[in-house]
PDB file of N, CA and C in Angstrom:
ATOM      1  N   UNK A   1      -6.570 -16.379  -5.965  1.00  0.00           N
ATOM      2  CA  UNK A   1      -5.691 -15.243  -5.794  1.00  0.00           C
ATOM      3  C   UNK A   1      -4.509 -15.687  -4.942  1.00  0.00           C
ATOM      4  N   UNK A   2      -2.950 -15.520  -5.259  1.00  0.00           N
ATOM      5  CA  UNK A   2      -2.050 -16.107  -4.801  1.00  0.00           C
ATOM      6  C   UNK A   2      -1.545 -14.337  -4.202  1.00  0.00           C
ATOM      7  N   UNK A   3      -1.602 -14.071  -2.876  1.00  0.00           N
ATOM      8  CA  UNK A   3      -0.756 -12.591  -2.550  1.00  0.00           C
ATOM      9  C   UNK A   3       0.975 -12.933  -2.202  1.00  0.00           C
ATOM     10  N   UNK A   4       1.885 -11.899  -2.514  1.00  0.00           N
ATOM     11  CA  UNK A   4       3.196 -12.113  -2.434  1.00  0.00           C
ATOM     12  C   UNK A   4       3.110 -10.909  -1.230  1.00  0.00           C
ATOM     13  N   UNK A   5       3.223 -11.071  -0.089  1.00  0.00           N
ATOM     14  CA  UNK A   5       3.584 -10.771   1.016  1.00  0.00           C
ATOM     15  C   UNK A   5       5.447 -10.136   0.568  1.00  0.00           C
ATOM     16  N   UNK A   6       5.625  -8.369   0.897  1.00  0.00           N
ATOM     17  CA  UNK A   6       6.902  -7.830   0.516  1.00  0.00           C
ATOM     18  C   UNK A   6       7.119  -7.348   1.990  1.00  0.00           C
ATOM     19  N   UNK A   7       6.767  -7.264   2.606  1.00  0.00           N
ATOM     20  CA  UNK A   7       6.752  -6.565   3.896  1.00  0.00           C
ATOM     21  C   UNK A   7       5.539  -5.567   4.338  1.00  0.00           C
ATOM     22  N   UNK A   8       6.269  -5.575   6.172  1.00  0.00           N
ATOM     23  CA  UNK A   8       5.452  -4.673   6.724  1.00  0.00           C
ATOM     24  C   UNK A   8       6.172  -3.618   7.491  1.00  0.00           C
ATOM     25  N   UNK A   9       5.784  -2.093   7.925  1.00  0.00           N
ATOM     26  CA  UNK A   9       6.616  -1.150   8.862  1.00  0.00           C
ATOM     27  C   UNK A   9       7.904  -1.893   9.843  1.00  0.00           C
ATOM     28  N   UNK A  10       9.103  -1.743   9.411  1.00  0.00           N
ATOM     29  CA  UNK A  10      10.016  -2.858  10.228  1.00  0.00           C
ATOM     30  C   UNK A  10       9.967  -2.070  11.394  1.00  0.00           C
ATOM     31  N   UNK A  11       9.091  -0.374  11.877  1.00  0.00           N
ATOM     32  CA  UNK A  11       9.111  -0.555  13.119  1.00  0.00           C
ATOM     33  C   UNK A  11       7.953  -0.816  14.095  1.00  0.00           C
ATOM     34  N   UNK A  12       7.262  -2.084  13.307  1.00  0.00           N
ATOM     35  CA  UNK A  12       5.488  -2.163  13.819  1.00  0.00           C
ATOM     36  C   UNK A  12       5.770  -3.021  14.630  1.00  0.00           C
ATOM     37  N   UNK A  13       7.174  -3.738  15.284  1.00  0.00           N
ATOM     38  CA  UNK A  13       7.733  -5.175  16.030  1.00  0.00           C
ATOM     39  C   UNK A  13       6.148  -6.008  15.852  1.00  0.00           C
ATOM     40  N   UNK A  14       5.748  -6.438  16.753  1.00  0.00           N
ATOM     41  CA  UNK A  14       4.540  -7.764  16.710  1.00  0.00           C
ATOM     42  C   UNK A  14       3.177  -7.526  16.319  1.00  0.00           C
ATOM     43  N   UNK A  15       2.847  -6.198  16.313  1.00  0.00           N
ATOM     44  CA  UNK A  15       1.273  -5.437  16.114  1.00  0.00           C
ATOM     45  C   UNK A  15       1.156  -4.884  14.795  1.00  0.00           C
ATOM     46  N   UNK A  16      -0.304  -4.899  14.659  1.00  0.00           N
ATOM     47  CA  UNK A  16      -0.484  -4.560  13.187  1.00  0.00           C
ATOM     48  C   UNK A  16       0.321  -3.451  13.224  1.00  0.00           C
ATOM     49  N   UNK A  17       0.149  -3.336  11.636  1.00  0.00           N
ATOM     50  CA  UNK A  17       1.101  -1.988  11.096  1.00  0.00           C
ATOM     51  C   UNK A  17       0.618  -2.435   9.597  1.00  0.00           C
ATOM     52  N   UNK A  18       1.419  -0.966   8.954  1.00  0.00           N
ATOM     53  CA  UNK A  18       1.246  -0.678   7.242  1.00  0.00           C
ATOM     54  C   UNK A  18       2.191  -2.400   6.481  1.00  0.00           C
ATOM     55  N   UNK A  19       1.566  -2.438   5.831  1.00  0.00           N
ATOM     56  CA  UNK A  19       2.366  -3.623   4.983  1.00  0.00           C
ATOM     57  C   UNK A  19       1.776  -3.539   3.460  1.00  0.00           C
ATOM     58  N   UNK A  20       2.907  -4.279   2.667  1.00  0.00           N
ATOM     59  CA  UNK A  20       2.153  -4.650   1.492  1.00  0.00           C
ATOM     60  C   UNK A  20       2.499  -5.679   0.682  1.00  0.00           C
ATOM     61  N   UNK A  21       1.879  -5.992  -0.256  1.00  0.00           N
ATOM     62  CA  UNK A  21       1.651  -7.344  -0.834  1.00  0.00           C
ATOM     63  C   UNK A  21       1.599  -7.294  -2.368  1.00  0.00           C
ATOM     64  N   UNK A  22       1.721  -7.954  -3.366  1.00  0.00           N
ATOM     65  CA  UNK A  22       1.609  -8.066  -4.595  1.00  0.00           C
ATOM     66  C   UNK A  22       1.028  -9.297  -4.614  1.00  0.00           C
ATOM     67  N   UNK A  23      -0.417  -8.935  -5.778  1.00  0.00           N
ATOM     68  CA  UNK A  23      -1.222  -9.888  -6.520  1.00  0.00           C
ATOM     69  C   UNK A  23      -0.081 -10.472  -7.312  1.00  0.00           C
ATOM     70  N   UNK A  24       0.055 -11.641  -7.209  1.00  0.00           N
ATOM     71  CA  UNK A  24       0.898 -12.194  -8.633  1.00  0.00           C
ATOM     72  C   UNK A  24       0.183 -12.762  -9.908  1.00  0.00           C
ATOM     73  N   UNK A  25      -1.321 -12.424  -9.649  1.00  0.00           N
ATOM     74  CA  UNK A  25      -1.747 -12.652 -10.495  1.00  0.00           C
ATOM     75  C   UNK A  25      -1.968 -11.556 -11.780  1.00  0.00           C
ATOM     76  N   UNK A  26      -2.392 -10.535 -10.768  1.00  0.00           N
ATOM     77  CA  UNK A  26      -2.909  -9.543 -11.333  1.00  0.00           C
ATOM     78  C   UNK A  26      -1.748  -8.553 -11.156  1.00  0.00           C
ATOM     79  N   UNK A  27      -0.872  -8.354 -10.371  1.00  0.00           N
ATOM     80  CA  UNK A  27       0.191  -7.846  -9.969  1.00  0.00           C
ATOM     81  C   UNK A  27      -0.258  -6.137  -9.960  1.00  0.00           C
ATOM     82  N   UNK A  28      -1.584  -6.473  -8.527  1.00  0.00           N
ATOM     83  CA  UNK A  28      -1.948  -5.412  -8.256  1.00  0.00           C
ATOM     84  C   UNK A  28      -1.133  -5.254  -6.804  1.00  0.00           C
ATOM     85  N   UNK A  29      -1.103  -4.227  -6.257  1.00  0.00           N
ATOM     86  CA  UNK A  29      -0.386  -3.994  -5.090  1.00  0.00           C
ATOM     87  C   UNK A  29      -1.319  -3.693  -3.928  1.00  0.00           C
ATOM     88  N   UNK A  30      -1.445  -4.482  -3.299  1.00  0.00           N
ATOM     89  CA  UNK A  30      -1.919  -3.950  -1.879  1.00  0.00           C
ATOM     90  C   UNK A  30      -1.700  -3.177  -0.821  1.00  0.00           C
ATOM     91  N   UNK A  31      -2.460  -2.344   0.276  1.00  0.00           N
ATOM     92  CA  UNK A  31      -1.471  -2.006   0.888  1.00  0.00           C
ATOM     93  C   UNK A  31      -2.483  -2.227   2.544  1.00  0.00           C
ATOM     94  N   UNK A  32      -2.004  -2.006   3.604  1.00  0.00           N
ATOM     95  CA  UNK A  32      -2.266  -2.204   4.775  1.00  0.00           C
ATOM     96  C   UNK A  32      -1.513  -0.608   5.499  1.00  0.00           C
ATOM     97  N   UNK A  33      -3.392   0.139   5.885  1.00  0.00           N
ATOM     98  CA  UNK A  33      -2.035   1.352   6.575  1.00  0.00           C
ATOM     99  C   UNK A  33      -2.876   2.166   7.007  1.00  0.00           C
ATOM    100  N   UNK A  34      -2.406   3.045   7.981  1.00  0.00           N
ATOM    101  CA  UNK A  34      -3.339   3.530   8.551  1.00  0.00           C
ATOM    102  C   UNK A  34      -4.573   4.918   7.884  1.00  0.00           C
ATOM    103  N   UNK A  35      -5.456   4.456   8.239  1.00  0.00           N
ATOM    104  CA  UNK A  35      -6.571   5.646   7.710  1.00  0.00           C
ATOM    105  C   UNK A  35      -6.811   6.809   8.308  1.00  0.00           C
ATOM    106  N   UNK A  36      -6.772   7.453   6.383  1.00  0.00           N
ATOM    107  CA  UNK A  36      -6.579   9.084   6.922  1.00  0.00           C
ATOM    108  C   UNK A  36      -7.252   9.648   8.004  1.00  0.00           C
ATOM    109  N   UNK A  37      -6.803  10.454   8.652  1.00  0.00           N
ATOM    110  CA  UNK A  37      -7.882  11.806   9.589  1.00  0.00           C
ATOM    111  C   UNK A  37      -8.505  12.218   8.218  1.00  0.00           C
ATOM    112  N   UNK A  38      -9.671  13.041   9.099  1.00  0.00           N
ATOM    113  CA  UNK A  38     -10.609  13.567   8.308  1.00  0.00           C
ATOM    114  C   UNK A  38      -9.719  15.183   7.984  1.00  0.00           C
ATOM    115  N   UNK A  39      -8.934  15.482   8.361  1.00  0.00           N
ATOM    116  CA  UNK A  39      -8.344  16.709   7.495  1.00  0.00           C
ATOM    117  C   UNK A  39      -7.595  15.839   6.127  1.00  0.00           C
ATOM    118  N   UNK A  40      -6.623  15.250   6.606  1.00  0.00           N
ATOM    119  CA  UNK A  40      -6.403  13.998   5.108  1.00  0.00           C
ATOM    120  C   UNK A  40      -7.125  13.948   4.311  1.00  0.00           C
ATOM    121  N   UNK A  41      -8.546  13.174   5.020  1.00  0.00           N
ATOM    122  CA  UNK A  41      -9.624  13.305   3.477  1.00  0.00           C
ATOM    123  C   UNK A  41     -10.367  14.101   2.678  1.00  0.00           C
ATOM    124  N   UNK A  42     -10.145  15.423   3.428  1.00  0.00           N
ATOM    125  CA  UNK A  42     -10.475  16.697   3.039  1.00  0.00           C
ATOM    126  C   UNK A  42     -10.190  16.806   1.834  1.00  0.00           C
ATOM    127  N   UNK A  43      -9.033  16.832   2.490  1.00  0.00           N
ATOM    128  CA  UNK A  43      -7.605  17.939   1.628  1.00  0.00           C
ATOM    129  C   UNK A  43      -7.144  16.864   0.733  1.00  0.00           C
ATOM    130  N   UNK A  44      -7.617  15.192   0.425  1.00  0.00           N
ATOM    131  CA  UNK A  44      -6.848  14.626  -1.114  1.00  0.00           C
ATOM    132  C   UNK A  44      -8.710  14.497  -1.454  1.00  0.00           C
ATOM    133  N   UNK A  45      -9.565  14.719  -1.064  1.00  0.00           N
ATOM    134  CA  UNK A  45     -10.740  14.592  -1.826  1.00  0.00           C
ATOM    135  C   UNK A  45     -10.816  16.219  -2.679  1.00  0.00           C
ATOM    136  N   UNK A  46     -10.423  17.058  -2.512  1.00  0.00           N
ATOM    137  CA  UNK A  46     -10.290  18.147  -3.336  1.00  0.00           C
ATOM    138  C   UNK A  46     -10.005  17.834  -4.957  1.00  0.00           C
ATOM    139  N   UNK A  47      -9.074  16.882  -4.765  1.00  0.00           N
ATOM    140  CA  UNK A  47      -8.229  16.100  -6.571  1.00  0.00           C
ATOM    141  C   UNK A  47      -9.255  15.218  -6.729  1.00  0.00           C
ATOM    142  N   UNK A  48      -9.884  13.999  -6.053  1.00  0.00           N
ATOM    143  CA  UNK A  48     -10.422  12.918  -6.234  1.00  0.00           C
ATOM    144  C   UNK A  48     -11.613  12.832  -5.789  1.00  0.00           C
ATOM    145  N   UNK A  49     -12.620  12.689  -5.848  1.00  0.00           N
ATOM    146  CA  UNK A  49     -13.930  12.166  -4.709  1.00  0.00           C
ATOM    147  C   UNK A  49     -13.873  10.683  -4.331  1.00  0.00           C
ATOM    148  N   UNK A  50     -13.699  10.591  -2.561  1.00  0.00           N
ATOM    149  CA  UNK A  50     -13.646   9.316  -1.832  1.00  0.00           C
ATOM    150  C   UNK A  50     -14.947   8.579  -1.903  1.00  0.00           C
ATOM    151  N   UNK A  51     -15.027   7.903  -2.885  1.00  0.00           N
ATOM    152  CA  UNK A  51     -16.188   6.776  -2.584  1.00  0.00           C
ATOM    153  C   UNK A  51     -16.778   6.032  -1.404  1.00  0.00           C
ATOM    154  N   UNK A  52     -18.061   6.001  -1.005  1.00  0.00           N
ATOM    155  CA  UNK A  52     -18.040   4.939   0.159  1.00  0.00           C
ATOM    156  C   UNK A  52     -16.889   3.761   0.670  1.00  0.00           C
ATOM    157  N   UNK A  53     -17.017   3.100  -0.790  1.00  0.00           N
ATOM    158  CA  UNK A  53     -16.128   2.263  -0.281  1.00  0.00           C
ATOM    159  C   UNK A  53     -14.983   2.236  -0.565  1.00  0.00           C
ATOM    160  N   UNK A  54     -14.145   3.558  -0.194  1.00  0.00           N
ATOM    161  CA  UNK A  54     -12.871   3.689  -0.733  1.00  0.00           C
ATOM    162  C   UNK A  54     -12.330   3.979   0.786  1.00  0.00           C
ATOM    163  N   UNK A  55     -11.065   4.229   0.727  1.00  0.00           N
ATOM    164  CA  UNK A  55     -10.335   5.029   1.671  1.00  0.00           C
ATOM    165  C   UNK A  55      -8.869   5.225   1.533  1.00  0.00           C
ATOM    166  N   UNK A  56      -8.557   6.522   2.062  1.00  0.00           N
ATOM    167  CA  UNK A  56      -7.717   7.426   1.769  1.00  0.00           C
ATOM    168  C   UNK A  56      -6.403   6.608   3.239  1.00  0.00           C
ATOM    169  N   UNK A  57      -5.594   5.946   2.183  1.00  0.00           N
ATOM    170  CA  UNK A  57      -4.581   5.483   3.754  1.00  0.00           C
ATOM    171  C   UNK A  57      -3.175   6.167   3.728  1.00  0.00           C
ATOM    172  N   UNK A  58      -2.695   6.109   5.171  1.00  0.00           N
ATOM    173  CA  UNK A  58      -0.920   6.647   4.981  1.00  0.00           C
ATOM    174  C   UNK A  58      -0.225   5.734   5.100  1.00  0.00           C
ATOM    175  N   UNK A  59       0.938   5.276   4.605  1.00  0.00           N
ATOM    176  CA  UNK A  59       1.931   4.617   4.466  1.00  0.00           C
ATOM    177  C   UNK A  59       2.954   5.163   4.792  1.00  0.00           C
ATOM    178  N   UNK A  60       3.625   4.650   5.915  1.00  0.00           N
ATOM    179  CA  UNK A  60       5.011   5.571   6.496  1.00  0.00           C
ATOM    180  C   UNK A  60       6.173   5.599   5.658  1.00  0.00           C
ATOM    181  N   UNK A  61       6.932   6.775   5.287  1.00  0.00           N
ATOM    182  CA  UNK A  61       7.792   7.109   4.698  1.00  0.00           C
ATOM    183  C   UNK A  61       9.106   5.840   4.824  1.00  0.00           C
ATOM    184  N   UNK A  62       9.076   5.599   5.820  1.00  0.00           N
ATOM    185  CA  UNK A  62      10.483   3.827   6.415  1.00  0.00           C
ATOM    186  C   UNK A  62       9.505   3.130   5.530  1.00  0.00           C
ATOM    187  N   UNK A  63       8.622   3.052   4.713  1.00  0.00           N
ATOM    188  CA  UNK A  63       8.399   1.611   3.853  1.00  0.00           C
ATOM    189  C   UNK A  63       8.644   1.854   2.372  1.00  0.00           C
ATOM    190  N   UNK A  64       9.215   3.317   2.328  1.00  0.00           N
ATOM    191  CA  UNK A  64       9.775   3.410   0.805  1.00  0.00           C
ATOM    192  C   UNK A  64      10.573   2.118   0.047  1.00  0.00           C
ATOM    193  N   UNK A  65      11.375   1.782   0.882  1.00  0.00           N
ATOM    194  CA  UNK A  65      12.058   0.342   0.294  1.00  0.00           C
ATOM    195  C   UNK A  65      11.504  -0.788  -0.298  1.00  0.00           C
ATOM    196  N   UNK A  66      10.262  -1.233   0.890  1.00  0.00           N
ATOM    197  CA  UNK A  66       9.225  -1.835   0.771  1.00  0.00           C
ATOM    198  C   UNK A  66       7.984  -1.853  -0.702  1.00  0.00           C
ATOM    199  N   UNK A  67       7.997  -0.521  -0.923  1.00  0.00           N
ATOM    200  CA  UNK A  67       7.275   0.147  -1.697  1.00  0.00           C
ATOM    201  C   UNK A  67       7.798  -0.685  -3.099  1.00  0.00           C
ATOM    202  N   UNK A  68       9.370  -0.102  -2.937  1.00  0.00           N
ATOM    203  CA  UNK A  68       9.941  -0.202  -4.209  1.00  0.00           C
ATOM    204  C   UNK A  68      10.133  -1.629  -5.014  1.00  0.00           C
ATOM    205  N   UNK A  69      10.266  -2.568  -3.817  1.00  0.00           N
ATOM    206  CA  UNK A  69      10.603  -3.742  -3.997  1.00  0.00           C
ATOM    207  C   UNK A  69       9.171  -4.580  -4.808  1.00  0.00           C
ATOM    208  N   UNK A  70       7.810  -4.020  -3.779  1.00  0.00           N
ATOM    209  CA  UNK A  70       6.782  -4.377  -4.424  1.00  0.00           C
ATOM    210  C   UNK A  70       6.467  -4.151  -5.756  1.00  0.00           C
ATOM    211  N   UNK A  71       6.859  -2.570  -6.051  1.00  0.00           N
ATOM    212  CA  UNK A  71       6.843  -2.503  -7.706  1.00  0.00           C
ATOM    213  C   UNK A  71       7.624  -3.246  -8.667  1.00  0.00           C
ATOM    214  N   UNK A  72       9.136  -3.294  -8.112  1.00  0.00           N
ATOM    215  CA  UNK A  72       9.881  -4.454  -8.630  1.00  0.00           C
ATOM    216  C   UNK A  72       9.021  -5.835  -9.266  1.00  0.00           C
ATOM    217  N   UNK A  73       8.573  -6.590  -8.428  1.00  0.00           N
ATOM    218  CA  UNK A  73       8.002  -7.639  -8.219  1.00  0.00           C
ATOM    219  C   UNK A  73       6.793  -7.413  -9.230  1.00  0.00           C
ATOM    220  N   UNK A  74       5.798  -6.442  -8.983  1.00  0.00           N
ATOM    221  CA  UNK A  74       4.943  -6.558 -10.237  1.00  0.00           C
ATOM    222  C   UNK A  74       5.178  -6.126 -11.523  1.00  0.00           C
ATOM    223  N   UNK A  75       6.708  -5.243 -11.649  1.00  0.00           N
ATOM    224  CA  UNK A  75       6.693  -5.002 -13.156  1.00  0.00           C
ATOM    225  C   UNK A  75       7.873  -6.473 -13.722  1.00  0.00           C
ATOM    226  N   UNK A  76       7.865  -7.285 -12.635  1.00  0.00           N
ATOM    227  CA  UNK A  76       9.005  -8.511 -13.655  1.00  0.00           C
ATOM    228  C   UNK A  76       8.502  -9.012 -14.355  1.00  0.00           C
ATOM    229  N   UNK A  77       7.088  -9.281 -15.067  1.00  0.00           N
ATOM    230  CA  UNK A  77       7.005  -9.796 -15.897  1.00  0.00           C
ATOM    231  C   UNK A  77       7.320  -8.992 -16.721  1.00  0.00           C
ATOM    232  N   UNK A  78       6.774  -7.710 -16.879  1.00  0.00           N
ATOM    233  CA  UNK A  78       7.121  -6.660 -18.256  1.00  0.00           C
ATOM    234  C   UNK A  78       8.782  -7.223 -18.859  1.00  0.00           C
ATOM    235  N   UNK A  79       9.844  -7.277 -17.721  1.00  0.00           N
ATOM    236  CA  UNK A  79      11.059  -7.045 -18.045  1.00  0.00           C
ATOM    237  C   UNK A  79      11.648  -8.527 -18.473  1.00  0.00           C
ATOM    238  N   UNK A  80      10.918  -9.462 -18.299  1.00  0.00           N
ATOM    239  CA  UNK A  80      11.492 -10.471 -18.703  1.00  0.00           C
ATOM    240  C   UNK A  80      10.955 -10.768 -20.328  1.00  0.00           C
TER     241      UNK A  80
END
């Protein structure tokens, strides 16, 4: 598995924070971010049921860019 590192929260300075990554293999998207409160998992397990080994994360709104760029990156093969 080769990960493409797109970024992380540019305001996390040296400590963890939300980030994300693209499989280039699989050009699945990763993400790194903080886990929901239990009202969060409430209230999106209503649409979905959270599996044991799942979890419900937030991604701060400042990584929209981030976001976008990662999708970029996994749909280039489609576009080429």
């Amino acid at each position: 598995m080769t990960l493409r590192f797109v970024g992380k929260d540019p305001e996390s300075g040296d400590h963890g924070s939300p980030a994300v990554w693209v499989d280039e293999e699989t050009k699945d998207l990763l993400f790194q971010g903080w886990k929901a409160d239990e009202r969060t998992e409430s209230e999106s397990s209503k649409d979905v049921p959270i599996p044991s080994h799942e979890a419900v994360i937030r991604v701060p709104k400042r990584m929209i860019p981030l976001l976008r760029e990662a999708l970029d990156v996994a749909e280039l093969d489609q576009l080429c």
